[in-house]
C-alpha atoms as a PDB file:
ATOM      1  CA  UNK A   1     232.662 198.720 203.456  1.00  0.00           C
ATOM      2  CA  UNK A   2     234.785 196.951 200.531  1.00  0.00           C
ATOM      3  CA  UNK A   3     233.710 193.584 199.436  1.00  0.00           C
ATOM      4  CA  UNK A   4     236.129 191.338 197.372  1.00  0.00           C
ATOM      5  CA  UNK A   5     236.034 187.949 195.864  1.00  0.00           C
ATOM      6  CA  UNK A   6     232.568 186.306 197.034  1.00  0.00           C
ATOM      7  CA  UNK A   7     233.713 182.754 196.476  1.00  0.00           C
ATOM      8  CA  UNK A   8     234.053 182.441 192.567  1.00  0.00           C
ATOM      9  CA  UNK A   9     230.605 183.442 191.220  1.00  0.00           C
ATOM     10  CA  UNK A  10     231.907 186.090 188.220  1.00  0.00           C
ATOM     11  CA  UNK A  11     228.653 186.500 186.349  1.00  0.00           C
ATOM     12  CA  UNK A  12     227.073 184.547 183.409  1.00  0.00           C
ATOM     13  CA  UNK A  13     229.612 181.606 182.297  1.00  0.00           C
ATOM     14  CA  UNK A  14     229.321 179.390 178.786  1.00  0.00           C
ATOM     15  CA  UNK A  15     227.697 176.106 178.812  1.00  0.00           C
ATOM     16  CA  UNK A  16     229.749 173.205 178.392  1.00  0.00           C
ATOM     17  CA  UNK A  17     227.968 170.393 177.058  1.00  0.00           C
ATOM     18  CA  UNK A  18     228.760 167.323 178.450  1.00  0.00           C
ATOM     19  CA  UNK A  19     230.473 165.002 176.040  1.00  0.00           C
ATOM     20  CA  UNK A  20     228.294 161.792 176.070  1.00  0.00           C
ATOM     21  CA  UNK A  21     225.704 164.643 175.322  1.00  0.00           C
ATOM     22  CA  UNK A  22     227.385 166.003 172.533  1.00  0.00           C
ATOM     23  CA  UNK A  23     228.051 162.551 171.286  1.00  0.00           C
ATOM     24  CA  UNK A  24     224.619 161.271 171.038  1.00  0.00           C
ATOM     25  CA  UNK A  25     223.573 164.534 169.663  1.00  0.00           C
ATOM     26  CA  UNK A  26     226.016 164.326 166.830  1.00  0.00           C
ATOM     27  CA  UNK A  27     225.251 160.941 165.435  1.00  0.00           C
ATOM     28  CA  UNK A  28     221.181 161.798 165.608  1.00  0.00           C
ATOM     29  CA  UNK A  29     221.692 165.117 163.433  1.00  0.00           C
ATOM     30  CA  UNK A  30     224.700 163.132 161.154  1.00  0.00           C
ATOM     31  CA  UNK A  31     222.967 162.047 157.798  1.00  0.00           C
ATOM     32  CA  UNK A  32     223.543 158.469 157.367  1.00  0.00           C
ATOM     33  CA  UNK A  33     223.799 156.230 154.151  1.00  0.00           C
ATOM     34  CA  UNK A  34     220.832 154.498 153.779  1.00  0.00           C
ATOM     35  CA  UNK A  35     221.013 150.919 152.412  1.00  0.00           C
ATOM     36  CA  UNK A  36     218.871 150.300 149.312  1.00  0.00           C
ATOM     37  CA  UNK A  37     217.060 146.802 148.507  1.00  0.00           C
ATOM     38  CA  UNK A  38     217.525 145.825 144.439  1.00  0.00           C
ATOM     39  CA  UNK A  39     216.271 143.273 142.559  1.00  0.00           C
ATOM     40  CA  UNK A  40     217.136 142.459 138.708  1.00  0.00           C
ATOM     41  CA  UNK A  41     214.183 140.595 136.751  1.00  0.00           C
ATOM     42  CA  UNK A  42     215.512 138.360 134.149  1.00  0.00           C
ATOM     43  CA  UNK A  43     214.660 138.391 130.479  1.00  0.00           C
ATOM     44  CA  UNK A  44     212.968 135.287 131.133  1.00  0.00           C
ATOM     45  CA  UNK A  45     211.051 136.778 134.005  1.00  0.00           C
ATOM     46  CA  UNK A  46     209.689 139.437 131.681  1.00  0.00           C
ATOM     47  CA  UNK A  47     208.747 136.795 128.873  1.00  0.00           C
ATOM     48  CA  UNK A  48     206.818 135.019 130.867  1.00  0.00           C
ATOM     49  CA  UNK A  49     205.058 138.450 132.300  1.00  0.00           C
ATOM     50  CA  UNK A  50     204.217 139.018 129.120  1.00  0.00           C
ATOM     51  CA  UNK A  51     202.695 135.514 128.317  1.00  0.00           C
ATOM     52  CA  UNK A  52     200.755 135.918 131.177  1.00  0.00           C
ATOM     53  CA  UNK A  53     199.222 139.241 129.745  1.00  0.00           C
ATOM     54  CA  UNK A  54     198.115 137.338 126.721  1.00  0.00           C
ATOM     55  CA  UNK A  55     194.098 136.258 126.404  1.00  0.00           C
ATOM     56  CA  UNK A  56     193.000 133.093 126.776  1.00  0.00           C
ATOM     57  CA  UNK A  57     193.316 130.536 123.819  1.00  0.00           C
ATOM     58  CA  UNK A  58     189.825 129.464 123.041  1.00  0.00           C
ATOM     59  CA  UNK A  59     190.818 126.009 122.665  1.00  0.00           C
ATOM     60  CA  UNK A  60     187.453 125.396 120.699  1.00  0.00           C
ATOM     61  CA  UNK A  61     188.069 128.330 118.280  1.00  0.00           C
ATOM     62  CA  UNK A  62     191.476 126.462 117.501  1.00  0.00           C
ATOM     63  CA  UNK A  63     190.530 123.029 117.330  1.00  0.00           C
ATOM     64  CA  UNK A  64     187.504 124.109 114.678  1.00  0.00           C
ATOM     65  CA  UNK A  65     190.256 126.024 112.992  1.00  0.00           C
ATOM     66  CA  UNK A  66     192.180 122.937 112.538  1.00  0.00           C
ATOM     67  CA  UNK A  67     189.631 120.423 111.545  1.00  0.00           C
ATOM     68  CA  UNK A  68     188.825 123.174 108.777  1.00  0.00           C
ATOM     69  CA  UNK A  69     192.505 123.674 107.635  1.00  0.00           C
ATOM     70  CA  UNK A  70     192.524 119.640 107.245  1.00  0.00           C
ATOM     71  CA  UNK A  71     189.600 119.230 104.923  1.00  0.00           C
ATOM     72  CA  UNK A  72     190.705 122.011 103.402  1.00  0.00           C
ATOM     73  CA  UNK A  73     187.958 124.812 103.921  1.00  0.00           C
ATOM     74  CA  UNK A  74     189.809 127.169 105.403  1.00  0.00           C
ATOM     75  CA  UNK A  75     192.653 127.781 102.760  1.00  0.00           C
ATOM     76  CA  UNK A  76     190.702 130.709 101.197  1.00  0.00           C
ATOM     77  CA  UNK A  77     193.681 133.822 100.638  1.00  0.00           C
ATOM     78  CA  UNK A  78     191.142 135.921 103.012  1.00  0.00           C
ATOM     79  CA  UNK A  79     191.413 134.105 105.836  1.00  0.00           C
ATOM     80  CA  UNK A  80     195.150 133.302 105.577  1.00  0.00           C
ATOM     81  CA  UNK A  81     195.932 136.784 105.495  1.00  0.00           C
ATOM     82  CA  UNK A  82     193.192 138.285 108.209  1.00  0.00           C
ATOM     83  CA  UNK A  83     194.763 135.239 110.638  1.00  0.00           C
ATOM     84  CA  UNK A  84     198.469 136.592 109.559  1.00  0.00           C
ATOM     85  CA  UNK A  85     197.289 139.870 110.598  1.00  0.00           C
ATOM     86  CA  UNK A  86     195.794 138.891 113.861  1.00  0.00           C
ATOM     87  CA  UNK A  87     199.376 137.363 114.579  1.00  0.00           C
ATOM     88  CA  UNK A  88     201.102 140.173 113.995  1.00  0.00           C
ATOM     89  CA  UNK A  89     199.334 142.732 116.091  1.00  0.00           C
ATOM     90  CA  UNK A  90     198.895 140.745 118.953  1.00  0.00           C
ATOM     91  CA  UNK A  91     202.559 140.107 118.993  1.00  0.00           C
ATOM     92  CA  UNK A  92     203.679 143.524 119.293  1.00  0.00           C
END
Protein backbone atom coordinates (compact mmCIF):
# COMPACT_ATOMS: atom_id res chain seq x y z
CA UNK A 1 0.00 0.00 0.00
CA UNK A 2 1.51 3.60 -0.97
CA UNK A 3 0.23 6.54 0.87
CA UNK A 4 0.80 10.13 -0.54
CA UNK A 5 -0.05 13.59 0.48
CA UNK A 6 -2.37 13.26 3.74
CA UNK A 7 -3.92 16.68 3.35
CA UNK A 8 -0.98 19.18 4.11
CA UNK A 9 0.28 18.16 7.58
CA UNK A 10 4.40 18.11 6.71
CA UNK A 11 5.74 17.90 10.23
CA UNK A 12 6.71 20.61 12.82
CA UNK A 13 6.12 24.25 11.16
CA UNK A 14 7.54 27.84 12.71
CA UNK A 15 5.36 29.94 14.76
CA UNK A 16 4.19 33.03 13.38
CA UNK A 17 3.35 35.47 15.87
CA UNK A 18 0.50 37.34 15.24
CA UNK A 19 1.22 40.97 14.60
CA UNK A 20 -0.98 42.86 17.18
CA UNK A 21 1.01 40.30 19.39
CA UNK A 22 4.23 41.25 18.30
CA UNK A 23 3.23 44.83 18.54
CA UNK A 24 2.25 45.01 22.08
CA UNK A 25 5.17 42.91 22.92
CA UNK A 26 7.58 45.33 21.37
CA UNK A 27 6.56 48.54 23.00
CA UNK A 28 6.46 46.62 26.69
CA UNK A 29 10.23 45.36 26.25
CA UNK A 30 11.20 49.03 24.30
CA UNK A 31 13.00 51.24 27.00
CA UNK A 32 11.27 54.45 27.13
CA UNK A 33 12.50 58.05 28.08
CA UNK A 34 11.40 58.78 31.28
CA UNK A 35 10.36 62.39 32.03
CA UNK A 36 12.19 63.98 34.98
CA UNK A 37 10.51 66.66 37.47
CA UNK A 38 13.20 69.81 38.25
CA UNK A 39 13.01 72.49 40.34
CA UNK A 40 15.67 75.50 40.65
CA UNK A 41 15.76 77.21 44.27
CA UNK A 42 16.63 80.77 44.04
CA UNK A 43 19.46 82.54 45.81
CA UNK A 44 16.88 84.13 47.74
CA UNK A 45 15.27 80.84 48.58
CA UNK A 46 18.54 79.65 50.06
CA UNK A 47 19.07 83.01 52.11
CA UNK A 48 16.20 82.75 53.71
CA UNK A 49 16.91 78.77 54.47
CA UNK A 50 19.67 79.85 56.01
CA UNK A 51 18.02 82.61 58.22
CA UNK A 52 15.77 80.16 59.26
CA UNK A 53 18.72 77.92 60.57
CA UNK A 54 19.84 80.77 62.71
CA UNK A 55 18.97 80.65 66.79
CA UNK A 56 16.64 82.62 68.24
CA UNK A 57 17.49 86.35 69.12
CA UNK A 58 17.05 86.63 72.82
CA UNK A 59 15.39 89.83 72.51
CA UNK A 60 16.18 90.45 76.33
CA UNK A 61 19.93 89.66 75.91
CA UNK A 62 19.83 92.51 73.17
CA UNK A 63 17.79 95.03 74.66
CA UNK A 64 20.18 94.80 78.06
CA UNK A 65 22.99 95.00 75.58
CA UNK A 66 21.73 98.22 74.36
CA UNK A 67 20.70 100.02 77.44
CA UNK A 68 24.45 99.16 78.50
CA UNK A 69 26.09 100.44 75.22
CA UNK A 70 23.98 103.82 75.94
CA UNK A 71 25.23 104.60 79.40
CA UNK A 72 28.23 103.57 78.31
CA UNK A 73 29.17 100.31 80.34
CA UNK A 74 29.63 98.17 77.82
CA UNK A 75 32.43 99.95 75.71
CA UNK A 76 35.19 97.96 77.51
CA UNK A 77 37.85 96.67 74.33
CA UNK A 78 36.93 93.00 75.79
CA UNK A 79 33.64 92.94 75.08
CA UNK A 80 33.80 94.77 71.72
CA UNK A 81 36.05 92.30 70.44
CA UNK A 82 34.48 88.85 72.10
CA UNK A 83 30.91 90.34 70.45
CA UNK A 84 33.02 90.92 66.99
CA UNK A 85 34.02 87.45 67.33
CA UNK A 86 30.67 85.99 68.05
CA UNK A 87 29.61 87.81 64.69
CA UNK A 88 31.96 86.41 62.76
CA UNK A 89 31.63 82.75 63.49
CA UNK A 90 28.12 82.60 63.47
CA UNK A 91 28.14 84.11 60.07
CA UNK A 92 30.09 81.58 58.39
Amino acid sequence: MNIQNTGGVQGPQPVQPNRAVAKAYQAQTTPKTAKVDQAEISDQARFLEKLSRLPEVRTDKVEAARAAIAEGAYDSEDKVRAAVERLLDESL
